[in-house]
N, C-alpha and C. Protein backbone atom coordinates (compact mmCIF):
# COMPACT_ATOMS: atom_id res chain seq x y z
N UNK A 1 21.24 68.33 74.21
CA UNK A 1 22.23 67.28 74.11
C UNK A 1 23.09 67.56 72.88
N UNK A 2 24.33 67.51 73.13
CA UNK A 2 25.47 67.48 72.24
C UNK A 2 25.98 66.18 71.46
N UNK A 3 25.37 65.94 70.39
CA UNK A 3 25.96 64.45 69.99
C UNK A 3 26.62 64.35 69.16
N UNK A 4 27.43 65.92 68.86
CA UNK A 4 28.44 66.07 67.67
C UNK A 4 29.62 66.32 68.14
N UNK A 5 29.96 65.50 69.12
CA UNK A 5 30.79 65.57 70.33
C UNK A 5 31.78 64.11 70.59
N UNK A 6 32.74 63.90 70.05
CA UNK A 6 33.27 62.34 70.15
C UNK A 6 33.72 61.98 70.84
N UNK A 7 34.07 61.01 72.20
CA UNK A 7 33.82 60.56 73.03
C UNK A 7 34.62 61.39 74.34
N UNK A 8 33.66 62.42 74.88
CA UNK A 8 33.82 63.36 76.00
C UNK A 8 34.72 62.77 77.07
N UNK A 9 35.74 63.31 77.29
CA UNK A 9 36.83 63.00 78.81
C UNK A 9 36.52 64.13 79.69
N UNK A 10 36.78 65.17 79.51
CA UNK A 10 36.67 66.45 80.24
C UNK A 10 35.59 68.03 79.40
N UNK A 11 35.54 68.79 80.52
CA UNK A 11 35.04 69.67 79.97
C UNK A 11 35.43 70.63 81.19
N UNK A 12 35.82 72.24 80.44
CA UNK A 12 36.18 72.94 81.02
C UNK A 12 35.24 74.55 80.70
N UNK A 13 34.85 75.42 80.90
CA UNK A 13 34.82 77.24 80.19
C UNK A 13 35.77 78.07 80.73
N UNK A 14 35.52 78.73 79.75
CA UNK A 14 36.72 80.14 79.99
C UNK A 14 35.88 81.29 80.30
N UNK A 15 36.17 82.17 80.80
CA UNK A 15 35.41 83.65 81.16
C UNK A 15 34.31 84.42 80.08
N UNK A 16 34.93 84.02 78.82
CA UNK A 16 34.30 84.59 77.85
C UNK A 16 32.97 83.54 77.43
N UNK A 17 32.78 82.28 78.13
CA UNK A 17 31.51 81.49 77.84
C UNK A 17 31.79 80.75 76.99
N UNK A 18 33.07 80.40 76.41
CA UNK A 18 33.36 79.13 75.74
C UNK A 18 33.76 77.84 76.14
N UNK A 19 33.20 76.96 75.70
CA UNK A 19 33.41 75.51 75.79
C UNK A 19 34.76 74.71 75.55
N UNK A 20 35.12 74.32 76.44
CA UNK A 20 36.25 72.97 76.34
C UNK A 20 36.39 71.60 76.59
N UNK A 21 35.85 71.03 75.31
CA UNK A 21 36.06 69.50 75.62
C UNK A 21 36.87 68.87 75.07
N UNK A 22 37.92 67.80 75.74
CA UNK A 22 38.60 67.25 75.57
C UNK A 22 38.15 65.58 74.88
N UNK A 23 38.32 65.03 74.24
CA UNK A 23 38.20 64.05 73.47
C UNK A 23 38.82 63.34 73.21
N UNK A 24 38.62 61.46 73.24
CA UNK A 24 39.47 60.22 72.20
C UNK A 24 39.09 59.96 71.41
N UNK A 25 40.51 59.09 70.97
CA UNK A 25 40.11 58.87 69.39
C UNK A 25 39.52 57.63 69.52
N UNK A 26 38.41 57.39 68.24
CA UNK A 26 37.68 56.11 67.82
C UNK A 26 38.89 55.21 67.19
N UNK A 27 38.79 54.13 67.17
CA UNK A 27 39.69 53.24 66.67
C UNK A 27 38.67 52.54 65.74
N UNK A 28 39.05 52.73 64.27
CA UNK A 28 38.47 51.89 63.31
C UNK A 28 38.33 50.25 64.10
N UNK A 29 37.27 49.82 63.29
CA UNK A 29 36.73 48.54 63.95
C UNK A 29 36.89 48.45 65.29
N UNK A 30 36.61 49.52 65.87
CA UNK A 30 36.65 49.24 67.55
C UNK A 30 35.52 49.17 68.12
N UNK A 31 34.90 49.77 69.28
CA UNK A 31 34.16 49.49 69.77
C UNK A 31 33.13 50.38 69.32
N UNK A 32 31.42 50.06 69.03
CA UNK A 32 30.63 51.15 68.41
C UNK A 32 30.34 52.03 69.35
N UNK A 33 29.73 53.16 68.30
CA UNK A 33 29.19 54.60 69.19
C UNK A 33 27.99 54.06 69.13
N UNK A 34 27.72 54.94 70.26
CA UNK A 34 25.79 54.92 70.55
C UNK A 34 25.20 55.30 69.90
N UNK A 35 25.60 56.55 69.53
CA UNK A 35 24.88 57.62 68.64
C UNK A 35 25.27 57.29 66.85
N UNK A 36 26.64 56.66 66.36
CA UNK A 36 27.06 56.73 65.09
C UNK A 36 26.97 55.48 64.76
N UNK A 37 27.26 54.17 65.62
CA UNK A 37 27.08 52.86 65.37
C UNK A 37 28.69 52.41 65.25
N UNK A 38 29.10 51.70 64.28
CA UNK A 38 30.34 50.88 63.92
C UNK A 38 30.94 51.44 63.65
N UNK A 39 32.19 51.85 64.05
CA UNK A 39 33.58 52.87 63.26
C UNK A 39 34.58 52.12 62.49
N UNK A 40 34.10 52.81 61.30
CA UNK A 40 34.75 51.81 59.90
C UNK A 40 36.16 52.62 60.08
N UNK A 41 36.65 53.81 60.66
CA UNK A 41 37.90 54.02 60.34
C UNK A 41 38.19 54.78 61.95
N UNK A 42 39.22 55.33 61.85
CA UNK A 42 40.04 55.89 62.99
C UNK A 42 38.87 57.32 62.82
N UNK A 43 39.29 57.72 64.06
CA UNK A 43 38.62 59.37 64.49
C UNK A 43 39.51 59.83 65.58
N UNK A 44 40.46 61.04 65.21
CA UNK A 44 41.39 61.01 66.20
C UNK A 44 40.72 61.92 66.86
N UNK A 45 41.68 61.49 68.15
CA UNK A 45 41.07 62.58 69.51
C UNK A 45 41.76 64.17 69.35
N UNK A 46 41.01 64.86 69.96
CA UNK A 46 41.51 66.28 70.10
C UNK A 46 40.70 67.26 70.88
N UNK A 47 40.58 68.36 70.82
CA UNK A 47 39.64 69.49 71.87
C UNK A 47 38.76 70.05 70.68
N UNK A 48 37.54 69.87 71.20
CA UNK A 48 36.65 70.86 70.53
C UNK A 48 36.25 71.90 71.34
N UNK A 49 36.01 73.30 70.66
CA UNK A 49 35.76 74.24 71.53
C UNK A 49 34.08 74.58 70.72
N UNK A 50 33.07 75.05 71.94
CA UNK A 50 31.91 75.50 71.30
C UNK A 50 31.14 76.64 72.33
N UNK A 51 30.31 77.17 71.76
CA UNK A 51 29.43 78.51 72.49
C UNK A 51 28.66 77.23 73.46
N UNK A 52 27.99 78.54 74.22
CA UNK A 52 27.53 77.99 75.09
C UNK A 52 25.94 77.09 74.80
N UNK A 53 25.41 77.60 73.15
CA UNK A 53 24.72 76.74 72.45
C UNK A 53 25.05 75.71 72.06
N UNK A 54 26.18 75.43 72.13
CA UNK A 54 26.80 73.90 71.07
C UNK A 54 27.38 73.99 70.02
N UNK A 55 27.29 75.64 69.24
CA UNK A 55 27.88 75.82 67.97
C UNK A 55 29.35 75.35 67.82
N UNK A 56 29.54 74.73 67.00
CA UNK A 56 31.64 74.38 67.17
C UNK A 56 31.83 75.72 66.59
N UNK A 57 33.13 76.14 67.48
CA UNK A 57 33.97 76.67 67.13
C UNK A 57 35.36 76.61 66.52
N UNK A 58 35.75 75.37 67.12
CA UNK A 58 36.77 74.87 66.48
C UNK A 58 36.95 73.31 66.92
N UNK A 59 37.52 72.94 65.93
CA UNK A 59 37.73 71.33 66.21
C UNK A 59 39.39 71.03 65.94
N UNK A 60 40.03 70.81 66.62
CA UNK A 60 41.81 70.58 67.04
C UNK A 60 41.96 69.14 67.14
N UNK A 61 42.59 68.50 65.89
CA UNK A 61 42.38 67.09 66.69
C UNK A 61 43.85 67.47 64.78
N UNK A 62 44.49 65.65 64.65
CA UNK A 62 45.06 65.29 63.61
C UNK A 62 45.38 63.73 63.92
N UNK A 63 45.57 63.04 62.69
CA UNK A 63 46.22 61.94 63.14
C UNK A 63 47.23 61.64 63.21
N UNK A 64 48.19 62.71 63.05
CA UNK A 64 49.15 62.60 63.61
C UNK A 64 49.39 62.73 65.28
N UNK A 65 48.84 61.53 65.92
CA UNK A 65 48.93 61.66 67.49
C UNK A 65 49.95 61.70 68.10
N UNK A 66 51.27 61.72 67.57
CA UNK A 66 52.08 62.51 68.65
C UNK A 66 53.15 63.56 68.37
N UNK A 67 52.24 64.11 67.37
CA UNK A 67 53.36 65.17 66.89
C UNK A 67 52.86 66.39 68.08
N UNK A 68 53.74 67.61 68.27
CA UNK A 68 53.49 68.68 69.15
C UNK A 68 51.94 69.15 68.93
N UNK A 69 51.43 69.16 69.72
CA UNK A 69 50.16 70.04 69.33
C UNK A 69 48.84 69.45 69.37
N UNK A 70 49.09 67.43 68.92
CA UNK A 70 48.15 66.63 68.43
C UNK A 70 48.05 66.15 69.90
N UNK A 71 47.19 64.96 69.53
CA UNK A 71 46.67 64.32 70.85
C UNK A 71 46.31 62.46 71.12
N UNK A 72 47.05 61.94 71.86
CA UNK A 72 46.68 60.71 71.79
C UNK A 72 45.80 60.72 72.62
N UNK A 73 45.70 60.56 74.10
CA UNK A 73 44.44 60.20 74.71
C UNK A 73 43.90 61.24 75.36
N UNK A 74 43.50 62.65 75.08
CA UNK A 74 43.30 63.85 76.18
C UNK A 74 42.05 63.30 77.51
N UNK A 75 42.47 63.40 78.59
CA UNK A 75 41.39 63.00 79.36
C UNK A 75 40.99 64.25 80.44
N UNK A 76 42.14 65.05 80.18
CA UNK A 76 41.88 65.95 81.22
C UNK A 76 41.76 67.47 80.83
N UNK A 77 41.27 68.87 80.87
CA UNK A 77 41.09 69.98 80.59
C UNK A 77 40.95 70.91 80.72
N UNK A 78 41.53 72.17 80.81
CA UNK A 78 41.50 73.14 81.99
C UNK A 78 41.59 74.72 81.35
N UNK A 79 41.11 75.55 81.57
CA UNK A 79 41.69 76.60 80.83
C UNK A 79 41.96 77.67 81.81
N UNK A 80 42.75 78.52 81.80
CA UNK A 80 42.66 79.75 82.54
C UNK A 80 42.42 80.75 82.85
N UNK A 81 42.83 82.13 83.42
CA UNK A 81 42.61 83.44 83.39
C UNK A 81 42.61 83.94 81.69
N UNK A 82 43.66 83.60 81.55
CA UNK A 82 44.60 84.08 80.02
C UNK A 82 43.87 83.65 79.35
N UNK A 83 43.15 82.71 79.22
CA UNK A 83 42.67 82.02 78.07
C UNK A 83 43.72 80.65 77.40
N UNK A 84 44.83 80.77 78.57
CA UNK A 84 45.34 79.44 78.25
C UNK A 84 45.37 78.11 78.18
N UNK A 85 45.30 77.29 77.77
CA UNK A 85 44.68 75.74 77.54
C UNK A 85 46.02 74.69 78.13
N UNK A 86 45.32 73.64 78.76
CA UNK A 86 45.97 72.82 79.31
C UNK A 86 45.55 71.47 79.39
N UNK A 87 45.99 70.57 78.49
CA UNK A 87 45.44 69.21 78.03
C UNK A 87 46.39 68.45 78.85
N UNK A 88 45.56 67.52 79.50
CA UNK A 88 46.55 65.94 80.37
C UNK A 88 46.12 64.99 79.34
N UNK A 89 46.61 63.58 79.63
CA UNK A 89 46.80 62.73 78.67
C UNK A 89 47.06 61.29 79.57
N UNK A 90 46.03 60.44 78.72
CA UNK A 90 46.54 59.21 79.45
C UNK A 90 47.29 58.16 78.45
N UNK A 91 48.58 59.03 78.15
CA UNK A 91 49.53 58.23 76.94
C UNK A 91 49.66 56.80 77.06
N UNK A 92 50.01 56.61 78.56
CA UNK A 92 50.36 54.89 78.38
C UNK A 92 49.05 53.69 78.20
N UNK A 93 48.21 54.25 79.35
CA UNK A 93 47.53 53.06 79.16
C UNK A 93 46.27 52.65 77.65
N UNK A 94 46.18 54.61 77.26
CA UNK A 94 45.42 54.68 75.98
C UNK A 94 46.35 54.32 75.04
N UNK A 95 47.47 54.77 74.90
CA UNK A 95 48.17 54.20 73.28
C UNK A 95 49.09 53.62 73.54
N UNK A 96 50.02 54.04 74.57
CA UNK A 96 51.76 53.31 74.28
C UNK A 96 51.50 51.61 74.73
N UNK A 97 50.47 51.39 75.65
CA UNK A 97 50.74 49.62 76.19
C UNK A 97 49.86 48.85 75.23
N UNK A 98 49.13 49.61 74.61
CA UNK A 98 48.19 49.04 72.79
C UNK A 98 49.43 49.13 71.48
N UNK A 99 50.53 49.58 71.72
CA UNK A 99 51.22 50.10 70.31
C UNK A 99 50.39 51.01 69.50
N UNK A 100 50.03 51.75 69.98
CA UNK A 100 49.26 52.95 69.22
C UNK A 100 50.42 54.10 68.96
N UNK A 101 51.05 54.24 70.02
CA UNK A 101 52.24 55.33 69.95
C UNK A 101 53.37 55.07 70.87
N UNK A 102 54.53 55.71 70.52
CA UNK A 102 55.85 55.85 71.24
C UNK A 102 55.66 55.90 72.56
N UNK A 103 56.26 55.37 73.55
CA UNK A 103 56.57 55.46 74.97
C UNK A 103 56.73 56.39 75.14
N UNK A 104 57.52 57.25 74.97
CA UNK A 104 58.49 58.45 75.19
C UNK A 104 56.49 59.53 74.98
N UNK A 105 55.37 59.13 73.90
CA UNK A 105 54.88 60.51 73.82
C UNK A 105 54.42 61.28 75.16
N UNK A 106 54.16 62.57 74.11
CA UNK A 106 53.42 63.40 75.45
C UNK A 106 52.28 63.11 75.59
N UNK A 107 52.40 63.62 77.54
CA UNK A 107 51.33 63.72 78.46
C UNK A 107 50.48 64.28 78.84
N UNK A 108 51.40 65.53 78.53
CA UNK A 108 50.69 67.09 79.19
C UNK A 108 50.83 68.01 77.93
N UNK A 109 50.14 68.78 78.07
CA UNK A 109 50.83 70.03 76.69
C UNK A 109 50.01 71.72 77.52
N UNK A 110 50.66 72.67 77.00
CA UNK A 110 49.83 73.45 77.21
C UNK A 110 49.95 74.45 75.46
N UNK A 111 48.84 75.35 75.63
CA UNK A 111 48.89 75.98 74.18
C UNK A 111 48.18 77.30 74.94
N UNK A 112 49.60 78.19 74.75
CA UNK A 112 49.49 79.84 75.01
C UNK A 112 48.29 80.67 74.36
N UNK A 113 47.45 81.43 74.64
CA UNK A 113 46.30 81.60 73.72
C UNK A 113 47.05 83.25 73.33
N UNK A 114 46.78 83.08 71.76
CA UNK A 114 47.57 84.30 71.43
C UNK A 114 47.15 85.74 71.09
């Protein structure tokens, strides 16, 4: 069990045996974790990538949720041949109809693996 993992939407691997999970953000004083209890502050969402043990490899997240790159609600996750990444997003009903973020943010993103 993975419980260093903040609240799982999707999960995807790539050829090489790495992990893709997509993740939301905790909202200070929102609703508690199972595993952490009461969230005294924000925890923004983003993709963690890990081996096929659980080791993180990387953790992609900022609070800046709608700048290029960042993430308001990722729910969806996909990767490809290339090793290219492809995050969906459920902008409106996770942030824009809460005032969490701009109407206009993004939905979809993809990030070229280089």
């Amino acid at each position: 069990m993975w419980t260093h993992v903040q609240r799982p939407t999707d999960i995807s691997f790539d050829k090489d045996g790495r992990v893709y999970i997509s993740e939301l953000w905790w909202r200070g004083g929102g609703p508690a974790s199972f595993t952490n209890g009461p969230m005294k502050y924000d925890l923004p969402g983003g993709v963690r990538v890990l081996d096929l043990q659980g080791n993180l490899l990387l953790h992609w997240c900022s609070a800046d949720r709608e700048g290029a790159g960042n993430f308001v609600a990722p729910h969806t996750i996909c990767v490809d041949s290339r090793g290219d990444l492809y995050v969906g997003e459920v902008t409106w009903t996770f942030g824009s109809s809460r005032g969490g973020v701009r109407e206009d943010a993004h939905t979809f993103q993809k990030f070229a693996r280089q």
